[in-house]
Structures are given as structure tokens and as C-alpha cells.
Protein backbone atom coordinates (compact mmCIF):
# COMPACT_ATOMS: atom_id res chain seq x y z
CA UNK A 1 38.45 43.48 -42.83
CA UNK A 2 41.52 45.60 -41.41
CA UNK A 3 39.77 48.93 -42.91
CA UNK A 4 36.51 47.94 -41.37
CA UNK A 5 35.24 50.36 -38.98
CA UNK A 6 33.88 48.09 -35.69
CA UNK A 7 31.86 49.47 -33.16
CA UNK A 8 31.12 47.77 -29.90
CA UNK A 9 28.60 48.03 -26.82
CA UNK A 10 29.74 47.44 -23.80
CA UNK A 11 26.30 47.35 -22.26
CA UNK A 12 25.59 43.99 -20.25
CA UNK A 13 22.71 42.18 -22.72
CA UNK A 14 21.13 41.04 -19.82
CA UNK A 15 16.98 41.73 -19.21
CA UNK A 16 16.54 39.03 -16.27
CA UNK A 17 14.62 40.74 -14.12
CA UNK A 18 12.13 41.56 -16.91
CA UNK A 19 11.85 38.12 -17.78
CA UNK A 20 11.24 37.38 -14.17
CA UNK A 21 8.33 39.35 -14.04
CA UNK A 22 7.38 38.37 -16.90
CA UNK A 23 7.50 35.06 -16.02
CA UNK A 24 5.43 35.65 -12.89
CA UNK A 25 2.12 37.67 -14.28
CA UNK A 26 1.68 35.71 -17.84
CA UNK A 27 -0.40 32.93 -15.49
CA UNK A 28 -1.92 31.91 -18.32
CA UNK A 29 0.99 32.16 -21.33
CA UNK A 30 3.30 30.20 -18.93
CA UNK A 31 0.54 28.00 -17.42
CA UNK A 32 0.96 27.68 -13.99
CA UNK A 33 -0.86 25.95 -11.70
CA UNK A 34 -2.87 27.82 -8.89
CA UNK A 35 -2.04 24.82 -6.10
CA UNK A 36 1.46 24.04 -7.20
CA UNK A 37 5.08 24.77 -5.80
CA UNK A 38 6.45 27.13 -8.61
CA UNK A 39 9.74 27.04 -8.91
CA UNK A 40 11.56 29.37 -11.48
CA UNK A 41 15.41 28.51 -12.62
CA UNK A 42 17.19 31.82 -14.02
CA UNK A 43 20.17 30.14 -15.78
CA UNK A 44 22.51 33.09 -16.88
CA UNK A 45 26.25 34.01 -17.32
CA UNK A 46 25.69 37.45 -17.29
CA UNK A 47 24.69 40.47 -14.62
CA UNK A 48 21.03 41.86 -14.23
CA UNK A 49 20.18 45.35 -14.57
CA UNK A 50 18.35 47.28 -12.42
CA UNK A 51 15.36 50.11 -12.00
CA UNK A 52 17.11 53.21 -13.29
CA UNK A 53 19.59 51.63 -15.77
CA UNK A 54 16.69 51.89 -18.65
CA UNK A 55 17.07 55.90 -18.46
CA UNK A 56 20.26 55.36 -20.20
CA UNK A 57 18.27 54.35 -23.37
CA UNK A 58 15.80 56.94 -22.62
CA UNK A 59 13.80 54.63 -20.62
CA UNK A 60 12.17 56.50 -18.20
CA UNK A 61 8.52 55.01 -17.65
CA UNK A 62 8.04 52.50 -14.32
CA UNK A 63 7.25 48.97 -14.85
CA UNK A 64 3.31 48.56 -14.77
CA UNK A 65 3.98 44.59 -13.70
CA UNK A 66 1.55 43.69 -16.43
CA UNK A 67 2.12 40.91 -18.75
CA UNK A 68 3.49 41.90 -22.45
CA UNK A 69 4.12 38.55 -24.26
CA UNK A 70 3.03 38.58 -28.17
CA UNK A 71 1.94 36.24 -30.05
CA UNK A 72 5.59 34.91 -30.54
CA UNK A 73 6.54 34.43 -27.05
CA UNK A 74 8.48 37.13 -26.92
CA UNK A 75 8.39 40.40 -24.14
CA UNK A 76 6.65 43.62 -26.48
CA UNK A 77 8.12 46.16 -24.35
CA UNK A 78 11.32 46.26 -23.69
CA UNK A 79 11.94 49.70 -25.41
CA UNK A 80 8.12 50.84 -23.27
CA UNK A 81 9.16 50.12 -19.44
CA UNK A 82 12.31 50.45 -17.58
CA UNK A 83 13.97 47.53 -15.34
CA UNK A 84 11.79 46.84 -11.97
CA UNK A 85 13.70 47.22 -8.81
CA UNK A 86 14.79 43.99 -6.64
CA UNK A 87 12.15 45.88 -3.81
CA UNK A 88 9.54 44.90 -6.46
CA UNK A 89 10.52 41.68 -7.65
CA UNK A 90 10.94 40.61 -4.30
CA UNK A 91 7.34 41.60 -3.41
CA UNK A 92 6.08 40.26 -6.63
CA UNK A 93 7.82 36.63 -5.99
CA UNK A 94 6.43 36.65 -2.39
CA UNK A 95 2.71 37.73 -3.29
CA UNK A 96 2.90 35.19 -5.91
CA UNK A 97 4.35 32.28 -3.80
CA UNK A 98 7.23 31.77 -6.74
CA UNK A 99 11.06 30.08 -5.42
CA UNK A 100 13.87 31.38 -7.47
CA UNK A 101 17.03 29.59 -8.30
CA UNK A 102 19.80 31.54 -10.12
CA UNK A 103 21.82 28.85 -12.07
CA UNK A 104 24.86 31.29 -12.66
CA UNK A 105 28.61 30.78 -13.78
CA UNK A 106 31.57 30.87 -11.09
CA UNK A 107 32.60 34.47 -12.24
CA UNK A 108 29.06 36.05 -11.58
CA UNK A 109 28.29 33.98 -8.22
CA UNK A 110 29.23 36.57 -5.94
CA UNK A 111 27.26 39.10 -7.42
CA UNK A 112 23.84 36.77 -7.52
CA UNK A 113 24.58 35.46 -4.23
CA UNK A 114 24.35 39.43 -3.14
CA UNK A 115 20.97 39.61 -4.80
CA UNK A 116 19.72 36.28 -3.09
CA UNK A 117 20.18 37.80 0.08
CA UNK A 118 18.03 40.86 -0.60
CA UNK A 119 15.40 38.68 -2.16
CA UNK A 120 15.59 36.31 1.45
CA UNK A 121 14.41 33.06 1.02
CA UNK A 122 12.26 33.31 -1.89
CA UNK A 123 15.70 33.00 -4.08
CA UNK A 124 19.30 30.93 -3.94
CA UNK A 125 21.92 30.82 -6.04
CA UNK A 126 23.75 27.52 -7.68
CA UNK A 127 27.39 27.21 -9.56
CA UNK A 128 26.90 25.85 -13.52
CA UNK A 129 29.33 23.70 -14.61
CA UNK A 130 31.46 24.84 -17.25
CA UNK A 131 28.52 22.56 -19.18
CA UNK A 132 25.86 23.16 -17.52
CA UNK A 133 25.39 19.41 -16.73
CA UNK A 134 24.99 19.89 -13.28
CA UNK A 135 21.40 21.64 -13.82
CA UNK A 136 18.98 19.14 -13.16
CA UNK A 137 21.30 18.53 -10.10
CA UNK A 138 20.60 22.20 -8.82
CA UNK A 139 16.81 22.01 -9.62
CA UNK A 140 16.77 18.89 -6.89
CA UNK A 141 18.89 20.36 -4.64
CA UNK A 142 16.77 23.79 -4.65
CA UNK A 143 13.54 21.78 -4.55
CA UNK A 144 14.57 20.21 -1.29
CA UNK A 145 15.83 22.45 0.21
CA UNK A 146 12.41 24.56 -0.14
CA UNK A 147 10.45 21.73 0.79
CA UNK A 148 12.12 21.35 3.74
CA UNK A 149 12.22 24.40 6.00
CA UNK A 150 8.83 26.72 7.12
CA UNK A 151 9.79 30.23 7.49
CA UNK A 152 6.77 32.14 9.22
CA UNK A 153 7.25 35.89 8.68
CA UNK A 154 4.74 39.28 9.37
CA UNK A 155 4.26 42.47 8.50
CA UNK A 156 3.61 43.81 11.47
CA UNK A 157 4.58 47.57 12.50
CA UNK A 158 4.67 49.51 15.05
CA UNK A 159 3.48 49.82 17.99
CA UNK A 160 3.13 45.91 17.55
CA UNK A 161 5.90 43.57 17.86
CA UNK A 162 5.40 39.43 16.93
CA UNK A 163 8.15 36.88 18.61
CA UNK A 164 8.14 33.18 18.09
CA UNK A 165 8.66 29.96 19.87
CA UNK A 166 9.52 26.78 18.44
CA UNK A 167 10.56 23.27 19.19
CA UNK A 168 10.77 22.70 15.58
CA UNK A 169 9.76 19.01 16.12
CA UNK A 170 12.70 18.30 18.02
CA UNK A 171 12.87 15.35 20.24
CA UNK A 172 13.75 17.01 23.80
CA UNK A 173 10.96 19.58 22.63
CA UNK A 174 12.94 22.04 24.05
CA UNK A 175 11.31 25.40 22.24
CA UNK A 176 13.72 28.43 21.17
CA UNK A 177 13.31 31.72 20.31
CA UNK A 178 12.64 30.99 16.31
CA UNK A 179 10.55 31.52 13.17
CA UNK A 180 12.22 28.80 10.83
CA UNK A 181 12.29 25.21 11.06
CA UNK A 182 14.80 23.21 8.90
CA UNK A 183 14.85 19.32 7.97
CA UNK A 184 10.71 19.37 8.01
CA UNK A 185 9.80 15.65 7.76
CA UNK A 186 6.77 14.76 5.56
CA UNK A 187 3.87 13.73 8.03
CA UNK A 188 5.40 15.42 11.23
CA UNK A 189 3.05 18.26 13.01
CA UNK A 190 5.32 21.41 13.99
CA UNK A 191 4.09 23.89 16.23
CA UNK A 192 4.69 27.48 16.56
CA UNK A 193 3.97 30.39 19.51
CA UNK A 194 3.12 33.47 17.98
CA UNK A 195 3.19 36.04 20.71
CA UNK A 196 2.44 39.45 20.05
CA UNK A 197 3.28 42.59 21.99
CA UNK A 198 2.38 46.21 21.81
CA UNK A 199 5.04 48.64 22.66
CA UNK A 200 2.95 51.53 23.61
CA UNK A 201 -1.22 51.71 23.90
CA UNK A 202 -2.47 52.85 20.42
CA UNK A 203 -3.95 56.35 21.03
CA UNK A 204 -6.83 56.88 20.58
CA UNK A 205 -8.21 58.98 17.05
């Protein structure tokens, strides 16, 4: 063993963000519902990689966001696609309605909770115990927590700008400047003013 000649890799063995979108397109493999809350838990101890990184392995074609599971359950083309980008997974979760939760050890929290933000509020990020015990206690937390805000957001672009008003089903009814509402009660009507604005008359083509 002392004469043995060890190699290592310090490469991160970590394809998350292809099993996220993998996750998302296989409809039918992972058979999701069409009017159901999905809700996907990423339970990891390790750190994603990103669009680019698969150039290092000579990795160079973009991911086509198609669904590659074999017959085994297992992703066919790793060694085919590189890593999406966050921009795309972040379109991908929001044009498929999908909440993410990233389960994640305390070491790699900072990092995930980076991510989260750029992903907005169609991902959050939870502590595992040294265990993991606590996991069904993050999927109930998570689940709540989604069920119980309404986040209105638009594309819109210029020259047209969208505000909001809400009272958010307060009791005064006293209406802010607001396009979230948090605490949503089951049964409760909330009410939004959606005014919209153009900043300059469209010319005409």
C-alpha cells in the first residue's frame, strides 16, 4: 500500500443542476401531476456546478432542456451536454410552476443561500442535521411557507411600467405600495391594484 501510486480529483462530484432539470422535463418518468403544487427537495452536501464548468471535460455543447433518463433511471448524457446556467433553471422552474428546497449541510449554506436569491422565490434553502433527521421537518416548513404568501410578478418592459396596491387582507384595509402578501389564510379573498403606466407614447412603426 505505501508503494501504491494514488491519484485524486479534486473536482466537486456534484451534477445538481442537471438533475434539476432533469427532474423538471421527465413529466412522465417522474409522474407529476398537471394540477398539483410540485415541490422538489435537493438534499446535498456538496456545491453545484455551473454552465461553462463542463468545457473543462471537453464539454462544450448547451443543454437542449430535453429529458435523457434510460431505461435505468439514470441521466444518458452527462458526457453529451454541459451544466445549464441558474438564468435557465430559474426560467425553467418558473415556466413549470416547480418550488425548490435545497436541504444542504451548515458548511455549504452560504453558498446555496446565494443561489436562492438569484432563483427568487421559486427556491429556499434549509440546514440538515448532522443526520438528516430534520428533513421531513424542512419539507413542512417549505410547504407552508409557499402556501402562504402570493407574489404577483410581470414581464413587462419598456415603455410600460406595472405598480401594485395591496391591503393584503389586512384589517384597517389600509393598501400599500406591494406585490406580495404573506400569512394568506385559506378562504380569505385578497385583492390587488394593478396599475400600469407608459413612460413615453409608443411611436408609431
Amino acid at each position: 500500500v505505501n508503494f501504491s501510486s494514488v491519484t485524486g480529483n479534486v473536482d466537486n462530484l456534484e451534477g445538481g443542476l442537471d438533475g434539476i432539470v432533469q427532474a423538471i422535463v421527465c413529466d412522465q418518468q417522474v409522474g407529476w401531476a398537471h394540477q398539483a403544487r410540485k415541490l422538489m427537495l435537493v438534499a446535498t452536501d456538496g456545491f453545484l456546478h455551473f454552465a461553462g464548468e463542463g468545457k473543462l471535460g471537453g464539454v462544450i455543447e448547451r443543454q437542449d432542456f430535453q429529458c435523457h433518463i434510460d431505461e435505468r433511471g439514470q441521466y444518458s448524457s452527462a458526457e453529451k451536454y454541459d451544466y445549464p446556467s441558474l438564468a435557465e433553471v430559474f426560467r425553467l422552474l418558473h415556466e413549470r410552476k416547480v418550488n425548490l428546497i435545497f436541504a444542504v449541510t451548515e458548511d455549504s449554506r452560504h453558498e446555496y443561500e446565494l443561489i436562492a436569491d438569484l432563483l427568487k422565490e421559486q427556491a429556499r434553502v434549509a440546514t440538515l442535521t448532522h443526520n438528516s433527521s430534520n428533513i421531513l421537518e424542512i419539507i413542512k416548513s417549505a410547504y407552508h411557507e409557499i402556501v402562504s404568501k402570493v407574489v404577483l410578478r410581470d414581464n413587462a418592459t419598456g415603455p410600460l411600467h406595472l405598480s401594485y396596491l395591496s391591503a393584503c387582507g389586512n384589517e384597517t384595509n389600509v393598501e400599500s405600495n406591494t406585490s406580495e402578501c404573506d400569512g394568506i389564510q385559506e378562504g380569505q379573498v385578497y385583492e390587488f391594484k394593478v396599475f400600469i403606466t407608459a413612460d413615453e407614447c409608443p411611436r408609431n412603426e
